[in-house]
PDB file of N, CA and C in Angstrom:
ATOM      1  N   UNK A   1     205.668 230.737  16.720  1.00  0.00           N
ATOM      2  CA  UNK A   1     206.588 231.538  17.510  1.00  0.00           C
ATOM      3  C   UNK A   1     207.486 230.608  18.326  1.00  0.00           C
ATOM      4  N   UNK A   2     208.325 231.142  18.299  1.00  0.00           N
ATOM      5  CA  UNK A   2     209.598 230.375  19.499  1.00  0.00           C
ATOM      6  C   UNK A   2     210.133 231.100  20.474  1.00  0.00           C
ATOM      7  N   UNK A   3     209.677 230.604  21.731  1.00  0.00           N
ATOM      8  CA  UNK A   3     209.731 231.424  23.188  1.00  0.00           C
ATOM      9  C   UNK A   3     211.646 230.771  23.178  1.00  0.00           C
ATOM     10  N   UNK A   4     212.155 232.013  23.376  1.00  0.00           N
ATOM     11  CA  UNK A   4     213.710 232.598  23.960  1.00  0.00           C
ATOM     12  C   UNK A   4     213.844 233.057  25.551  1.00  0.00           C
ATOM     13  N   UNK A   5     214.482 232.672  25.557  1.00  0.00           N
ATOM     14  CA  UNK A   5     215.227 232.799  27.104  1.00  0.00           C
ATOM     15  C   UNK A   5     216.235 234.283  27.515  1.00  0.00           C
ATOM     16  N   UNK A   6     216.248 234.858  28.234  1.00  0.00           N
ATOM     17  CA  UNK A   6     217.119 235.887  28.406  1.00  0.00           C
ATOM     18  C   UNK A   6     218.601 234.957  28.662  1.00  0.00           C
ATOM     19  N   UNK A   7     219.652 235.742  27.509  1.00  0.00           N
ATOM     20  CA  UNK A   7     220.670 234.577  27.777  1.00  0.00           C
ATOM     21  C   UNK A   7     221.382 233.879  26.161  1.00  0.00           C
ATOM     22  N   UNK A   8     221.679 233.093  26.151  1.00  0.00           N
ATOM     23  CA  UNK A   8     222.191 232.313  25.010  1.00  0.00           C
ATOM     24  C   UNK A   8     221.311 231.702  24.628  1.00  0.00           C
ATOM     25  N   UNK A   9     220.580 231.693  23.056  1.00  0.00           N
ATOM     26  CA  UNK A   9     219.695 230.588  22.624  1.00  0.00           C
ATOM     27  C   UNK A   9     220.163 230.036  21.105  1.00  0.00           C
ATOM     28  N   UNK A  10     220.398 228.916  21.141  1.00  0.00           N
ATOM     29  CA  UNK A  10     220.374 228.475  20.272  1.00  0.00           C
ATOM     30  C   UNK A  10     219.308 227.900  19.220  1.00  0.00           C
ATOM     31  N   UNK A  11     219.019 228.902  17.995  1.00  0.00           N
ATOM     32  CA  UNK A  11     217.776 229.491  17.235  1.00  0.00           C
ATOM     33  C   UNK A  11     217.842 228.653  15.799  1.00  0.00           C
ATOM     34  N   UNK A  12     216.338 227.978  15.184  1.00  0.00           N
ATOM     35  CA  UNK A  12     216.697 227.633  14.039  1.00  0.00           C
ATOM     36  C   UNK A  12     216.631 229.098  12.845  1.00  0.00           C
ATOM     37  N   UNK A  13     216.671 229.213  11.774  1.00  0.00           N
ATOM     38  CA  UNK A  13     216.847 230.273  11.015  1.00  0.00           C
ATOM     39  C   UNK A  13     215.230 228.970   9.828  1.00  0.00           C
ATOM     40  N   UNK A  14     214.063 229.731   9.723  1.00  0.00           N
ATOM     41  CA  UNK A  14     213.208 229.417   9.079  1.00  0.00           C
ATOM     42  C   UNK A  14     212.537 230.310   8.494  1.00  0.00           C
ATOM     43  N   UNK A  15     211.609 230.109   7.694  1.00  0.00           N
ATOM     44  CA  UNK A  15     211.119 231.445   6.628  1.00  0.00           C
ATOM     45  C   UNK A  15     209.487 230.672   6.122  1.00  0.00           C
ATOM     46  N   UNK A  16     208.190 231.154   6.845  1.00  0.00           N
ATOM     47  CA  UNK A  16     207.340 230.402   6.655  1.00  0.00           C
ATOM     48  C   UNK A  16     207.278 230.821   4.692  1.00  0.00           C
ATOM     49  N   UNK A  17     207.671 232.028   4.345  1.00  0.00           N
ATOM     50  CA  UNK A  17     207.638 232.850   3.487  1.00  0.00           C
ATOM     51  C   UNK A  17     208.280 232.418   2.375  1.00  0.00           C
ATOM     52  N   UNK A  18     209.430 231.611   2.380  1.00  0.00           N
ATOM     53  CA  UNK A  18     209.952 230.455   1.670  1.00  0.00           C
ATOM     54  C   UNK A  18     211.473 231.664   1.265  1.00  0.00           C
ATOM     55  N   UNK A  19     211.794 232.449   2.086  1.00  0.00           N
ATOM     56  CA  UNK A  19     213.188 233.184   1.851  1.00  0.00           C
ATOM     57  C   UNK A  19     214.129 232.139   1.809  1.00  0.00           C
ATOM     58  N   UNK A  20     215.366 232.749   1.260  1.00  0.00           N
ATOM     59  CA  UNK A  20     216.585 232.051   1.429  1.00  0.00           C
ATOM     60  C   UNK A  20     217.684 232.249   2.439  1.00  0.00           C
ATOM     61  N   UNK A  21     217.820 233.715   2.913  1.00  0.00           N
ATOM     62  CA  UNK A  21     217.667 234.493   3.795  1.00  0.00           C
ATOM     63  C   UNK A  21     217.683 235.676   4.031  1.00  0.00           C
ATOM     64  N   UNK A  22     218.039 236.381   5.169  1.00  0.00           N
ATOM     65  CA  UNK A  22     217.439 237.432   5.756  1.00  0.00           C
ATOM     66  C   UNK A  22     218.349 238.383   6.524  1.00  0.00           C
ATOM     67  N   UNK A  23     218.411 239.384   6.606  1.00  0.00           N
ATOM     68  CA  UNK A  23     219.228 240.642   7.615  1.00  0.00           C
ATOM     69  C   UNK A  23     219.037 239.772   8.945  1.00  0.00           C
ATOM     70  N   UNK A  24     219.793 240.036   9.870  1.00  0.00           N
ATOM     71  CA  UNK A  24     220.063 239.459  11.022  1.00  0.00           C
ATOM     72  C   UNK A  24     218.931 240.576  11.820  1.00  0.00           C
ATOM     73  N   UNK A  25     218.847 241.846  11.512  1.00  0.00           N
ATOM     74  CA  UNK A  25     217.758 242.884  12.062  1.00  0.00           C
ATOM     75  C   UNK A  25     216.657 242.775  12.146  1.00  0.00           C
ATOM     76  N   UNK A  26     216.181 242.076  10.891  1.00  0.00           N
ATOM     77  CA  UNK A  26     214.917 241.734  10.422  1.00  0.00           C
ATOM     78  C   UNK A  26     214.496 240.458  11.275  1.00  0.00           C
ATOM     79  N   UNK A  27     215.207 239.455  11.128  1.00  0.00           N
ATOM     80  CA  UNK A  27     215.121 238.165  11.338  1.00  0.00           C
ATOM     81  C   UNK A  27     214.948 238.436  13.288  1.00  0.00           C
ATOM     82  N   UNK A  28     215.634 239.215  13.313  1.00  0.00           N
ATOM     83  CA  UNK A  28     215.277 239.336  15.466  1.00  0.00           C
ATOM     84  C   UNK A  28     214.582 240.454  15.271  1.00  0.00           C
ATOM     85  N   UNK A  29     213.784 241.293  14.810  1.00  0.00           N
ATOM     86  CA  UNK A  29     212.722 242.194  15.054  1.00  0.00           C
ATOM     87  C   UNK A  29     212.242 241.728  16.448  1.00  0.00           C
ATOM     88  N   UNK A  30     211.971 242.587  17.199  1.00  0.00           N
ATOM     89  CA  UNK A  30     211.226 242.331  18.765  1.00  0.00           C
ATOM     90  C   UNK A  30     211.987 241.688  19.671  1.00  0.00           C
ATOM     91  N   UNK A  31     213.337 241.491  19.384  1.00  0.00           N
ATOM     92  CA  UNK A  31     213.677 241.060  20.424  1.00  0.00           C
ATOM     93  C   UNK A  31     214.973 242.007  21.030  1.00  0.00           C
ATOM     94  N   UNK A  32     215.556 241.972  21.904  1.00  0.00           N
ATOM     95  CA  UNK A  32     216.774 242.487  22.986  1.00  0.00           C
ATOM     96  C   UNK A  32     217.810 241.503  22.655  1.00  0.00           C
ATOM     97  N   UNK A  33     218.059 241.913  21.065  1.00  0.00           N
ATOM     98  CA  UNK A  33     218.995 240.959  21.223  1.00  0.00           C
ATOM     99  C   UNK A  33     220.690 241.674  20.940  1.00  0.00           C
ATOM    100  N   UNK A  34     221.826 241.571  21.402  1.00  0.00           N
ATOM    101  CA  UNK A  34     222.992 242.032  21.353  1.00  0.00           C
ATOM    102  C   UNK A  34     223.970 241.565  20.723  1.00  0.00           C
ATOM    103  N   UNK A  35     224.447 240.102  20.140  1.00  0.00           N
ATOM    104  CA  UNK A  35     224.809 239.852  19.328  1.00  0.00           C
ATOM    105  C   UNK A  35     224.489 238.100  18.999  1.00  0.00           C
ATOM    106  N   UNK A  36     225.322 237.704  17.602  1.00  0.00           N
ATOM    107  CA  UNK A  36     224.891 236.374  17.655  1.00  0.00           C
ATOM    108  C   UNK A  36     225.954 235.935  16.550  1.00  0.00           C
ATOM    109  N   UNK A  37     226.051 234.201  16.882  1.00  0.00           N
ATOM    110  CA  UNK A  37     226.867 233.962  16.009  1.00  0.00           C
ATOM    111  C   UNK A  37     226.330 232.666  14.766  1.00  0.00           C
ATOM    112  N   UNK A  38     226.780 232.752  14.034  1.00  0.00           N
ATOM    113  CA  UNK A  38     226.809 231.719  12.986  1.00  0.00           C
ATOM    114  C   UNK A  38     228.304 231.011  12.907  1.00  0.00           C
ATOM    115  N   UNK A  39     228.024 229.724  12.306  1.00  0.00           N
ATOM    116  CA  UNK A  39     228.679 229.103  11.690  1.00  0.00           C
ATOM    117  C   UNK A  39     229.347 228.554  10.448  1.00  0.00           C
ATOM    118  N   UNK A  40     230.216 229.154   9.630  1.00  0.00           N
ATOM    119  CA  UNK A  40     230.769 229.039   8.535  1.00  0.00           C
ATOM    120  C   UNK A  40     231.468 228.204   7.860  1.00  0.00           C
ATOM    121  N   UNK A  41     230.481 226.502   7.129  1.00  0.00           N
ATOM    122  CA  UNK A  41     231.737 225.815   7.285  1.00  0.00           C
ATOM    123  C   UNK A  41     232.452 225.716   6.020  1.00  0.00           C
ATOM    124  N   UNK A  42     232.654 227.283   5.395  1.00  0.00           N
ATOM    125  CA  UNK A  42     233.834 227.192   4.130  1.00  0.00           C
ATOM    126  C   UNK A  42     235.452 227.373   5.276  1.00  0.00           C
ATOM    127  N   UNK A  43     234.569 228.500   6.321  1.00  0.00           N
ATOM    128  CA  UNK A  43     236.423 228.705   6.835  1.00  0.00           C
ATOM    129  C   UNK A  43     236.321 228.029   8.022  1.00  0.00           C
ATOM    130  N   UNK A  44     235.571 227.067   8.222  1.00  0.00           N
ATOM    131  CA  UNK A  44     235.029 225.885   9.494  1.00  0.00           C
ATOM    132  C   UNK A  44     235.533 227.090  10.859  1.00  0.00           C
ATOM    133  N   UNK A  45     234.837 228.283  10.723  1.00  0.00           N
ATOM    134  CA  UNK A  45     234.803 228.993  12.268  1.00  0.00           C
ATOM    135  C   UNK A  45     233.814 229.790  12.477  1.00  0.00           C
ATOM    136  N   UNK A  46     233.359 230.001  13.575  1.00  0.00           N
ATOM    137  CA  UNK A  46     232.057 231.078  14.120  1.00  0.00           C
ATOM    138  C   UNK A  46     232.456 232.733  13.437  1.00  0.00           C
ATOM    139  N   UNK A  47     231.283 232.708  12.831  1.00  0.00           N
ATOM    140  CA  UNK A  47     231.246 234.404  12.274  1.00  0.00           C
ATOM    141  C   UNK A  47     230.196 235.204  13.223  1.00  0.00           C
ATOM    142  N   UNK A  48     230.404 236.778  13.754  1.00  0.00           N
ATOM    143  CA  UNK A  48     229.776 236.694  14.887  1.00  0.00           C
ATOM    144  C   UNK A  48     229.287 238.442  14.134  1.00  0.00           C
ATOM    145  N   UNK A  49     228.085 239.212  14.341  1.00  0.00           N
ATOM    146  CA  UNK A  49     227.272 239.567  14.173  1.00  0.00           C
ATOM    147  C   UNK A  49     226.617 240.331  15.080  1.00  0.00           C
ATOM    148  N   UNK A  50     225.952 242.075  14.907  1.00  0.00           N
ATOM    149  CA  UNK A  50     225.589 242.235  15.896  1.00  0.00           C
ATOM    150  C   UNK A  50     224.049 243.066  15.435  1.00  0.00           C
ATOM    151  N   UNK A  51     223.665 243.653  16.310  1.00  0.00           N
ATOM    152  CA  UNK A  51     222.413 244.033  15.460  1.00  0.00           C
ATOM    153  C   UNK A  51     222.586 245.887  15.204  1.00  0.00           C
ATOM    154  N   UNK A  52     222.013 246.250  14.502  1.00  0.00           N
ATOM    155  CA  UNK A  52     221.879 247.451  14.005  1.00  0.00           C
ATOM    156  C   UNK A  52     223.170 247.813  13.179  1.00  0.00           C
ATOM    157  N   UNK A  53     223.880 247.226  12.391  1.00  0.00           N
ATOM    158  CA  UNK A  53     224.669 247.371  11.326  1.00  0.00           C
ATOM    159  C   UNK A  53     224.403 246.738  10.053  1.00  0.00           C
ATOM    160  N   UNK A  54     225.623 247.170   9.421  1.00  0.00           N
ATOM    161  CA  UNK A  54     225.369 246.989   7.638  1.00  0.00           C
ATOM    162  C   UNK A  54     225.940 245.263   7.991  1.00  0.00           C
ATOM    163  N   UNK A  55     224.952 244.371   7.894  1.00  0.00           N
ATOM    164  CA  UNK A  55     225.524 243.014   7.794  1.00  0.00           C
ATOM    165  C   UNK A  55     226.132 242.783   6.419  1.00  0.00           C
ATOM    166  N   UNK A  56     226.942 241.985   6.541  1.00  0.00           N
ATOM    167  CA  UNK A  56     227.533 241.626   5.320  1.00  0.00           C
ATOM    168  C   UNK A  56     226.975 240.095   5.503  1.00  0.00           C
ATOM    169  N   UNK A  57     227.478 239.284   4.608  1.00  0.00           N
ATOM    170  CA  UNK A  57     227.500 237.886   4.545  1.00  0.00           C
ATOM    171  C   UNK A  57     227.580 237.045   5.696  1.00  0.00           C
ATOM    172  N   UNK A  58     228.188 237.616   6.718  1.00  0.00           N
ATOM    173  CA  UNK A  58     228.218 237.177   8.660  1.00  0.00           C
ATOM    174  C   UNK A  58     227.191 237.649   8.820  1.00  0.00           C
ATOM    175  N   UNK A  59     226.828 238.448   8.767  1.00  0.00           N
ATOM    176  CA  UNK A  59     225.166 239.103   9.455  1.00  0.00           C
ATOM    177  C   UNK A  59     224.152 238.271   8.799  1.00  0.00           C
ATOM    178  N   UNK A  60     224.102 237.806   7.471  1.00  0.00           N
ATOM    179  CA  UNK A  60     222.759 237.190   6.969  1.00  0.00           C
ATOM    180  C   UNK A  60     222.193 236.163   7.692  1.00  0.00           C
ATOM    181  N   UNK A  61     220.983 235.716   7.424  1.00  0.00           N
ATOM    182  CA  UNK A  61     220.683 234.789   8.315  1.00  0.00           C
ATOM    183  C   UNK A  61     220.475 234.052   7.036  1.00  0.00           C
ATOM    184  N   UNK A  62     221.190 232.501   7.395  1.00  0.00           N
ATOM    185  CA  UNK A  62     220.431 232.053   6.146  1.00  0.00           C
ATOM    186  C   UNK A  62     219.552 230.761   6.697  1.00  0.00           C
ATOM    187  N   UNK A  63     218.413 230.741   5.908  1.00  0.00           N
ATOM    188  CA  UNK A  63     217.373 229.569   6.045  1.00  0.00           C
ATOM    189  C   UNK A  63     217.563 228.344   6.071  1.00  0.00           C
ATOM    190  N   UNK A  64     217.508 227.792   7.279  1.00  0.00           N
ATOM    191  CA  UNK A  64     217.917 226.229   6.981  1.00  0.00           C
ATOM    192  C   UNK A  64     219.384 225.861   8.081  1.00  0.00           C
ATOM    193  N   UNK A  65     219.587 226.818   8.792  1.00  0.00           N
ATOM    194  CA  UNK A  65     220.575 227.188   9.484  1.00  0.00           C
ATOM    195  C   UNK A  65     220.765 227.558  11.086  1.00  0.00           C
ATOM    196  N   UNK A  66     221.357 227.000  11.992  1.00  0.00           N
ATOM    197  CA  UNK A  66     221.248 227.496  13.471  1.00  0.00           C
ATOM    198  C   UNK A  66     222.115 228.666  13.748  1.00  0.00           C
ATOM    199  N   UNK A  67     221.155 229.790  14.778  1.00  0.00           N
ATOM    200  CA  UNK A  67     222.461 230.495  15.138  1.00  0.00           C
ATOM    201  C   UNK A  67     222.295 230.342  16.373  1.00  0.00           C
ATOM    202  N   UNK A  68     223.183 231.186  17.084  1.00  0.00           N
ATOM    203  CA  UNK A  68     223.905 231.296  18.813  1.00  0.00           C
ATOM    204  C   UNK A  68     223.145 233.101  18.628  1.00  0.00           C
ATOM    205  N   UNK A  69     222.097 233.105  19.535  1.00  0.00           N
ATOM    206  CA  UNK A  69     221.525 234.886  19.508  1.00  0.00           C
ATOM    207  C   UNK A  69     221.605 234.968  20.905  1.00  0.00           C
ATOM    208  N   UNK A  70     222.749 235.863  21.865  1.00  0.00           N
ATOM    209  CA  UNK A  70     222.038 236.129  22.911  1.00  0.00           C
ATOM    210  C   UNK A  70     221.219 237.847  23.512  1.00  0.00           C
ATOM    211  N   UNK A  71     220.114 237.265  24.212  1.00  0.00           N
ATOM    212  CA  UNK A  71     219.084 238.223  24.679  1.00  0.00           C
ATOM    213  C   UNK A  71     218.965 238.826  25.587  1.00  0.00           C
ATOM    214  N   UNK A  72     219.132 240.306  25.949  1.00  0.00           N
ATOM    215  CA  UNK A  72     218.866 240.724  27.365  1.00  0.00           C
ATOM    216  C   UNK A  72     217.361 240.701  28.021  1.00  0.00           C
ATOM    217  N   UNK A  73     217.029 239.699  27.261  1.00  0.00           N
ATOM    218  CA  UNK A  73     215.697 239.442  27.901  1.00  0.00           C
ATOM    219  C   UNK A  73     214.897 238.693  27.299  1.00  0.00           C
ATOM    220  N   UNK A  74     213.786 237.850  27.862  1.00  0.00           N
ATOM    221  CA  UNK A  74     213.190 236.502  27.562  1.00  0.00           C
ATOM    222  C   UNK A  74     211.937 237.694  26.048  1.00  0.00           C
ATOM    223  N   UNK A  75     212.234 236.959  25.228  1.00  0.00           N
ATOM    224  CA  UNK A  75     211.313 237.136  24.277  1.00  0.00           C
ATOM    225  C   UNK A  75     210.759 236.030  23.512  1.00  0.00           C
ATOM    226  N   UNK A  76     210.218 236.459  21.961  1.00  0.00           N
ATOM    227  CA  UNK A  76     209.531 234.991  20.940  1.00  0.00           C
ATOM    228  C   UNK A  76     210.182 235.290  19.773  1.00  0.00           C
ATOM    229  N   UNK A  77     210.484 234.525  19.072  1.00  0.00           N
ATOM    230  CA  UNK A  77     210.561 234.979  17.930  1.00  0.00           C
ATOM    231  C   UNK A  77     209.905 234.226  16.864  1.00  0.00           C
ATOM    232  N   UNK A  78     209.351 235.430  16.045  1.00  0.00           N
ATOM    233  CA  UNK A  78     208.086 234.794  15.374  1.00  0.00           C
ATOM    234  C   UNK A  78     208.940 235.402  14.034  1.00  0.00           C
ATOM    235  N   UNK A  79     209.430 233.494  13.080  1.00  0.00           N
ATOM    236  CA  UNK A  79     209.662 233.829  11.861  1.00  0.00           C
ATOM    237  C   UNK A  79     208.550 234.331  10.810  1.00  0.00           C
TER     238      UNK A  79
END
């Protein structure tokens, strides 16, 4: 598990499960989280993401990857 901060955290994207990746919904299960961003470097700019929608390709989380998630409140997140 990885203890989060209420606030801006900068999160690795891992998969003990061996995914490639994952819904951005799935991937923050349990947490207060409101939106988050990734980094895209085909169009080298932040793609930004929020929770409870149809993610497209900005929403995925992919494995192997940091995002920017911030939290209205200190949680864990257990990939």
């Amino acid at each position: 598990a990885i203890a989060l901060v209420k606030g801006w955290n900068l999160v690795p994207a891992v998969s003990i499960e061996g995914a490639a990746n994952m819904d951005a919904d799935i991937y923050f299960t349990g947490l207060s989280w409101t939106r988050g961003y990734g980094f895209n470097t085909s169009t080298d700019a932040f793609a930004s993401f929020i929770p409870n929608t149809d993610n497209d390709s900005e929403g995925n989380i992919v494995i192997g990857k940091g995002y920017w998630v911030f939290l209205t409140k200190a949680g864990d997140l257990v990939p």
